[in-house]
C-alpha atoms as a PDB file:
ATOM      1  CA  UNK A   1       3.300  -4.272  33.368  1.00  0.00           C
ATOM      2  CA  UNK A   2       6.949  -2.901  33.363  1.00  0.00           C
ATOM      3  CA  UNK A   3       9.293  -4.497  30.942  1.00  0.00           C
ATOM      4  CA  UNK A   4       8.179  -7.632  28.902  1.00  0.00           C
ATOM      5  CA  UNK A   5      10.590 -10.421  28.562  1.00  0.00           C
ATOM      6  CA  UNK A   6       9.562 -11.497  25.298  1.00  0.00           C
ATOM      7  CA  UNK A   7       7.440  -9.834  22.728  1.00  0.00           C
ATOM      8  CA  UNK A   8       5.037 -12.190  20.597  1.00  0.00           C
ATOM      9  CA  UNK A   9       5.456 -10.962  17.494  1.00  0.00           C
ATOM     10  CA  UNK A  10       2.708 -11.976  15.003  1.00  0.00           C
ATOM     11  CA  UNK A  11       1.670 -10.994  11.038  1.00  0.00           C
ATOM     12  CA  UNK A  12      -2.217 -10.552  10.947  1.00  0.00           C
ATOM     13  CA  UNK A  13      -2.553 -13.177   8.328  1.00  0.00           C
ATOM     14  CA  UNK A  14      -0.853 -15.504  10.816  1.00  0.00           C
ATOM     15  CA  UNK A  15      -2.868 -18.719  11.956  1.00  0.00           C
ATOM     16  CA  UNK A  16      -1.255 -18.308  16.181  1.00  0.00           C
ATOM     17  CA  UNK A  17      -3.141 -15.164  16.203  1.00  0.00           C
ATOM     18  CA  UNK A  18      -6.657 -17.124  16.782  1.00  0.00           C
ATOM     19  CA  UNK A  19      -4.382 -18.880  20.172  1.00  0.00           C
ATOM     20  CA  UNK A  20      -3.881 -14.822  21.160  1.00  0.00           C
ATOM     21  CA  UNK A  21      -7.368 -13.622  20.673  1.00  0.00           C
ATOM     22  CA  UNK A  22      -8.860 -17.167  23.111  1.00  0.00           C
ATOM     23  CA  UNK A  23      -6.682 -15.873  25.564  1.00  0.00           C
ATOM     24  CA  UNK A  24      -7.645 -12.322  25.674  1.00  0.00           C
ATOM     25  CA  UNK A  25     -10.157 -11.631  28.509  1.00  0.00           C
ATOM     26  CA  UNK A  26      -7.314 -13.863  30.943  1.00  0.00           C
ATOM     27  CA  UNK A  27      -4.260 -12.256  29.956  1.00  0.00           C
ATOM     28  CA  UNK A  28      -5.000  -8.751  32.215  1.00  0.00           C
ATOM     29  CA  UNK A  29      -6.435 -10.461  35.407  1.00  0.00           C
ATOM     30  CA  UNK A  30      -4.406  -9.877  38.698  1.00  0.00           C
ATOM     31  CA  UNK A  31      -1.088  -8.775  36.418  1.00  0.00           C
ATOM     32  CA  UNK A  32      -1.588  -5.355  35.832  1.00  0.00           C
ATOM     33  CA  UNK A  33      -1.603  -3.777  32.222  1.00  0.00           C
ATOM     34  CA  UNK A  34      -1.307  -5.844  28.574  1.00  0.00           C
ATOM     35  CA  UNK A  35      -0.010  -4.138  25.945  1.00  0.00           C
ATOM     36  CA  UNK A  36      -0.719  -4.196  22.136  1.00  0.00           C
ATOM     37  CA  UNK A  37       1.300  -3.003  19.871  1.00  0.00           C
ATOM     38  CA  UNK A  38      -0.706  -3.068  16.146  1.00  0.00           C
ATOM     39  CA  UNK A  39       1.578  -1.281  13.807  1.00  0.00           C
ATOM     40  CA  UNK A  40       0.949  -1.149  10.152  1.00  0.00           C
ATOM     41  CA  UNK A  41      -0.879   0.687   6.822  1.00  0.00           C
ATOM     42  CA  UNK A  42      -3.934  -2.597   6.530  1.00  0.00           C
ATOM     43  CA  UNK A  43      -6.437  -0.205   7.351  1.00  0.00           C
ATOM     44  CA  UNK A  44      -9.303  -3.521   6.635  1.00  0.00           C
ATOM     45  CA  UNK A  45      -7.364  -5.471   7.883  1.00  0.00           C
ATOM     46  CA  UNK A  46      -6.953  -3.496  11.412  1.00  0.00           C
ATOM     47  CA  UNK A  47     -10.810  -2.653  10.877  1.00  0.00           C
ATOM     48  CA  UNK A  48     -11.890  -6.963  11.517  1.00  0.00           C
ATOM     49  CA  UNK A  49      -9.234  -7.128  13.890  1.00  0.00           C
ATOM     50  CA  UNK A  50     -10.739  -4.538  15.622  1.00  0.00           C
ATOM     51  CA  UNK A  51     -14.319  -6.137  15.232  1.00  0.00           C
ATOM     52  CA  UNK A  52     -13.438  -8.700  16.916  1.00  0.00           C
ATOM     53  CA  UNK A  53     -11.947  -6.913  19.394  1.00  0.00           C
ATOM     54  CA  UNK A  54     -15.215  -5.066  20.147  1.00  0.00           C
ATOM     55  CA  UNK A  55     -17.285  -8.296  20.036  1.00  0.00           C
ATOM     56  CA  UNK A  56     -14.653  -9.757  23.059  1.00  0.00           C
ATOM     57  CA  UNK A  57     -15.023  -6.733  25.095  1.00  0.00           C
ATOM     58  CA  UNK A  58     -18.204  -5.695  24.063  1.00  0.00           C
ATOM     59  CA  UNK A  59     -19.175  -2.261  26.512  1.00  0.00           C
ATOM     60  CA  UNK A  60     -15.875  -2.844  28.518  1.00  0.00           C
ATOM     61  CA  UNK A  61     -13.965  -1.600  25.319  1.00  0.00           C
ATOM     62  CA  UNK A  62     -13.290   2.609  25.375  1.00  0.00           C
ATOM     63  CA  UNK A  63     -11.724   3.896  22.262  1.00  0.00           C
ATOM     64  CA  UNK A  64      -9.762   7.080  22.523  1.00  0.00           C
ATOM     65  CA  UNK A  65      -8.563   8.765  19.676  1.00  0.00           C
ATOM     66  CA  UNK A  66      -4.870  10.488  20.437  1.00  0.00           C
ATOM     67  CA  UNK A  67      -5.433  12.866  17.903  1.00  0.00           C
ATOM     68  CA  UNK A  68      -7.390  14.830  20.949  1.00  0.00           C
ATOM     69  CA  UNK A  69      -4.562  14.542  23.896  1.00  0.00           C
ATOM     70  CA  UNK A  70      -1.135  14.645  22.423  1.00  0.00           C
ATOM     71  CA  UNK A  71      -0.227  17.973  21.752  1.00  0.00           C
ATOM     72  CA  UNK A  72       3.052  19.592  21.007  1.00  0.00           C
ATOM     73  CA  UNK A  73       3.521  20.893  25.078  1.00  0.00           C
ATOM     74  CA  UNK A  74       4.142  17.772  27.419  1.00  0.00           C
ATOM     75  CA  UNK A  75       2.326  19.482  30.521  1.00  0.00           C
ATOM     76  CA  UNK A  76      -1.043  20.083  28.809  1.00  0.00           C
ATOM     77  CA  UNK A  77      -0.785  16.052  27.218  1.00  0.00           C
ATOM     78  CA  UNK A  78       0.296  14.610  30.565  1.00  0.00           C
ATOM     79  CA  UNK A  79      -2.735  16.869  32.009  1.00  0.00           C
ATOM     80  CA  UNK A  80      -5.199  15.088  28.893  1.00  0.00           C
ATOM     81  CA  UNK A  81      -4.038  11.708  29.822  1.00  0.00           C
ATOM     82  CA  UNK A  82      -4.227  11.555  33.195  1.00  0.00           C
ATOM     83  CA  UNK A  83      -8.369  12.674  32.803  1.00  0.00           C
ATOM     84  CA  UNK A  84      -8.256   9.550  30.347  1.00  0.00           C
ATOM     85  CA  UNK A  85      -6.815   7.099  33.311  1.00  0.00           C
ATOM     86  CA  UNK A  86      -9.210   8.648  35.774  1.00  0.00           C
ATOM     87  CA  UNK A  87     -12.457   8.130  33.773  1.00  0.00           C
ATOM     88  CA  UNK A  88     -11.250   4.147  32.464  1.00  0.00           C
ATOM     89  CA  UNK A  89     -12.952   3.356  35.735  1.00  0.00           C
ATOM     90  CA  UNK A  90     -15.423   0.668  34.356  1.00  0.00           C
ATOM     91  CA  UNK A  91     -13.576  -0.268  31.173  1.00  0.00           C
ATOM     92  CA  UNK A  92     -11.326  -3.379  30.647  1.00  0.00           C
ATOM     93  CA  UNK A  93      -9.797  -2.675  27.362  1.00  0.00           C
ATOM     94  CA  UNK A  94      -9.070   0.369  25.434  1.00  0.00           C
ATOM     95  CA  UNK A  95      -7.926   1.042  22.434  1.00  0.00           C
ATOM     96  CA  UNK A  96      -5.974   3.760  21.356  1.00  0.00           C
ATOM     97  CA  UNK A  97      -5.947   5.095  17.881  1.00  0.00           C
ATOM     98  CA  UNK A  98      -3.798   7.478  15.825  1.00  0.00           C
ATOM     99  CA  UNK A  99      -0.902   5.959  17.827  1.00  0.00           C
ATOM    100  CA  UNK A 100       1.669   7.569  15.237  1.00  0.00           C
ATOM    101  CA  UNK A 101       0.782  11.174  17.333  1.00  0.00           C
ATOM    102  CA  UNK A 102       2.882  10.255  19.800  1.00  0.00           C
ATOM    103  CA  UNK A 103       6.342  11.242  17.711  1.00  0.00           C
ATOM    104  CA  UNK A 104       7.345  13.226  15.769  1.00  0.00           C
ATOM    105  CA  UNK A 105       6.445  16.497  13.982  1.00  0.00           C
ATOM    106  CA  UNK A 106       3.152  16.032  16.289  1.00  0.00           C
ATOM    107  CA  UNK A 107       5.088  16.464  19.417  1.00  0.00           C
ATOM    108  CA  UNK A 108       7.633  18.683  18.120  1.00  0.00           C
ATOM    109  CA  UNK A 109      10.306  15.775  18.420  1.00  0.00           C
ATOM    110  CA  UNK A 110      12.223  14.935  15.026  1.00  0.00           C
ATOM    111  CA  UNK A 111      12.804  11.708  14.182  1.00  0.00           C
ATOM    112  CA  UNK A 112      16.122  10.209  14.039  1.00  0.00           C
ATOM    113  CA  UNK A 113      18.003   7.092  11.918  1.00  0.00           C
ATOM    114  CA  UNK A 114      17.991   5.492  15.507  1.00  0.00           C
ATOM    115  CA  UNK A 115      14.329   6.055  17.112  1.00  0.00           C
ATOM    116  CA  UNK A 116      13.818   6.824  21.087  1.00  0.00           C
ATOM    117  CA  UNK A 117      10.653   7.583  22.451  1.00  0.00           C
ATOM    118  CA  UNK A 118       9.595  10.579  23.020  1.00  0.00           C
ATOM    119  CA  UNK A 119       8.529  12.193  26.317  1.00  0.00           C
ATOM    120  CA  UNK A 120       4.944  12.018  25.617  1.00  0.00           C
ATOM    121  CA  UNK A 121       5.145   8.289  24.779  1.00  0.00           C
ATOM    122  CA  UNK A 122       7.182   7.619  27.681  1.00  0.00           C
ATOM    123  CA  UNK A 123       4.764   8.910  29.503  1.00  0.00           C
ATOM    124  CA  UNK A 124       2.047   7.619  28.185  1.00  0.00           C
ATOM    125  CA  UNK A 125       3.514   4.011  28.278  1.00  0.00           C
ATOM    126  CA  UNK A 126       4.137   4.803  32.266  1.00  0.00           C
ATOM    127  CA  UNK A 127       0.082   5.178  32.606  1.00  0.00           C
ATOM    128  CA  UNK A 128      -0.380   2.379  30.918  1.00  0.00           C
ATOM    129  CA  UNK A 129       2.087   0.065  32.960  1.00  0.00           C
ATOM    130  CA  UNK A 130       0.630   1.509  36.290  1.00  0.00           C
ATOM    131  CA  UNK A 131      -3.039   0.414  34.894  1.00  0.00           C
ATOM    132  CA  UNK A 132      -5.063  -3.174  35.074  1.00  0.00           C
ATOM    133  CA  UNK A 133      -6.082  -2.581  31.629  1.00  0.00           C
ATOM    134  CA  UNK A 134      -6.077  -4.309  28.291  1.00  0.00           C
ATOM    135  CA  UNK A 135      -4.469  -1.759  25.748  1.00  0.00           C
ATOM    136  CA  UNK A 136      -3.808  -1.676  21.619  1.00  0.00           C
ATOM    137  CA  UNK A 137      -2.079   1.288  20.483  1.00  0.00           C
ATOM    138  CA  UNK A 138      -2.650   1.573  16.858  1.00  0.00           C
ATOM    139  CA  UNK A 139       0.252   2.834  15.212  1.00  0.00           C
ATOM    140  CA  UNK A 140       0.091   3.246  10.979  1.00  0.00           C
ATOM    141  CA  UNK A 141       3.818   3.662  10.594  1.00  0.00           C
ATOM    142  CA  UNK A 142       5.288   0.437  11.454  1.00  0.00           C
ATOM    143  CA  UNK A 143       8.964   2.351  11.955  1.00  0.00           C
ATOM    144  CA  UNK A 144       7.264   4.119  14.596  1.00  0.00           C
ATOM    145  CA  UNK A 145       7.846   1.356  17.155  1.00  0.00           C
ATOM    146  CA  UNK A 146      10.401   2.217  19.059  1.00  0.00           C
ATOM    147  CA  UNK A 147      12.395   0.016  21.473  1.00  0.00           C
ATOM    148  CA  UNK A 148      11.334   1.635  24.573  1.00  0.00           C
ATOM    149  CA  UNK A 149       7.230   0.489  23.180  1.00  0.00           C
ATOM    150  CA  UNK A 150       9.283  -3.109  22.519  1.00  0.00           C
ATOM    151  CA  UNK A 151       9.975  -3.487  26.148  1.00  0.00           C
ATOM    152  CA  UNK A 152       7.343  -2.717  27.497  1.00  0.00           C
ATOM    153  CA  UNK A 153       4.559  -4.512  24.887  1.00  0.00           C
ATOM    154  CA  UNK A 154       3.761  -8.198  25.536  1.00  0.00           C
ATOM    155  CA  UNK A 155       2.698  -8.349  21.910  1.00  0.00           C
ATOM    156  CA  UNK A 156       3.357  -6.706  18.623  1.00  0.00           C
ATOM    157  CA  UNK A 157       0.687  -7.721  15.382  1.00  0.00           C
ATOM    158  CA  UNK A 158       1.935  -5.862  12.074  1.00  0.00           C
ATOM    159  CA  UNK A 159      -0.352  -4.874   9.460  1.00  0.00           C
ATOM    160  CA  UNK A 160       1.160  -5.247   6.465  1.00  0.00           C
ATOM    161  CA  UNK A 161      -0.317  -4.051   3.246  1.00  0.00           C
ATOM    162  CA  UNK A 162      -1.160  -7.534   0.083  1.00  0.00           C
ATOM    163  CA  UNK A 163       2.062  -8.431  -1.828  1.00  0.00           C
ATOM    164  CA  UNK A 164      -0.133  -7.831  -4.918  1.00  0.00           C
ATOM    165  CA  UNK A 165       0.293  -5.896  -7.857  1.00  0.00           C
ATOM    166  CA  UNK A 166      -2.582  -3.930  -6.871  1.00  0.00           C
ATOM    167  CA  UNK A 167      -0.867  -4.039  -3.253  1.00  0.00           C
ATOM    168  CA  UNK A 168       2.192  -2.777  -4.302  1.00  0.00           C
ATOM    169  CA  UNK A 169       0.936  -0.215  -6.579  1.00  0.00           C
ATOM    170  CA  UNK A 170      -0.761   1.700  -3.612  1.00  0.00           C
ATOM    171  CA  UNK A 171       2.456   2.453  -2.122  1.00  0.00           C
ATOM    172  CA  UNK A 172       3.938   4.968  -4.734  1.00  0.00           C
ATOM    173  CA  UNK A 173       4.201   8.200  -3.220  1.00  0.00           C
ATOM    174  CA  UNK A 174       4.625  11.532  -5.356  1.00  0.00           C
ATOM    175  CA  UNK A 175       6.686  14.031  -4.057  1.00  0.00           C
ATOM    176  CA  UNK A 176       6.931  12.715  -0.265  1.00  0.00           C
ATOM    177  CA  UNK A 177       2.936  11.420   0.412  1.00  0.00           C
ATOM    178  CA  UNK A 178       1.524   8.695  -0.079  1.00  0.00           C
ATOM    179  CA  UNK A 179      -2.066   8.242  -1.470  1.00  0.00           C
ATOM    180  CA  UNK A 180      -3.677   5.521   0.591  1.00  0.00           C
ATOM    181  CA  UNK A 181      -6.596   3.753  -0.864  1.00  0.00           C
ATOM    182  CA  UNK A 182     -10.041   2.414   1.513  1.00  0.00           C
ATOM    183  CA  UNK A 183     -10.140  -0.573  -0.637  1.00  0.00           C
ATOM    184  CA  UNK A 184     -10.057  -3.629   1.195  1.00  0.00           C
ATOM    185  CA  UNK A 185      -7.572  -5.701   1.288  1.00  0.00           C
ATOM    186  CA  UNK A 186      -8.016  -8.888  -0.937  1.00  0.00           C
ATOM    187  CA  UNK A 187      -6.289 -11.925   0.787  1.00  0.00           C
END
């Protein structure tokens, strides 16, 4: 994988995202790990995205969620992902979700006005980049893209939340959280 030249950046709504999904089950063959960045609060939107996702891959699809491997001490999350790499033996694509455990508080990393990665997504992203794998790393935040996950990404889809009244009325937040709704997301 390495560094990417160019990132494809596309909105989930976007009509060049159908082009991206045809070309899917090609894009890892003989050039080592893809990368998917999918960064945003459209939790139904993310939901069909990842249906489709599933019907692609079908069994070859292994979901992790990062909740279980990062922790706050690098040793014992380098220790959790390396298992994960050794047992993606017979899967093509995996998806990882809760991607926003990678920073912050989570790790025991602040965040900063300017945002670096953090060792445990470094590391993570080096696993990934020495892998023949297909991966999306789910992140809600959409600030929690960093450069360093820019670089090394061949693709970034953002999931941004209607432009609605009813859209923009979910994201008042009352005294620092936010109150997310599971309604779906009219178009």
């Amino acid at each position: 994988m390495g560094t990417s030249d160019t990132l494809q950046t596309f909105k989930h709504t976007d009509s060049e995202l159908s082009s991206y999904m045809d070309n899917l089950p090609a894009s890892v063959e003989g050039e080592g790990s893809y990368l998917t960045l999918l960064a945003g609060e459209n939790r139904a939107a993310k939901k069909q995205f990842y249906e489709k996702i599933k019907k692609t891959f079908g069994n070859e699809l292994t979901e992790v969620d990062l909740r279980d491997v990062v922790t706050t001490e690098l040793e014992e999350t380098s220790e959790h992902i390396d298992r994960l790499f050794k047992n993606f033996s017979s899967a093509k694509a995996v998806w990882f979700r809760n991607g926003d455990q990678l920073g912050g508080v989570y790790t025991g990393f602040s965040y900063s006005v300017r945002r670096y990665a953090t060792p445990h997504e470094r590391y993570l992203l080096e696993k990934i980049g020495q892998s023949s794998l297909h991966v999306f790393l789910d992140l809600e935040d959409i600030h929690t893209v960093n450069n360093m996950m820019r670089r090394h990404a061949q693709t970034l889809i953002t999931f941004e939340q209607p432009a609605t009244f009813l859209g923009k009325l979910k994201q008042i937040t009352v005294h620092g959280s936010s109150f997310a709704s599971n309604r779906k997301a009219v178009k």
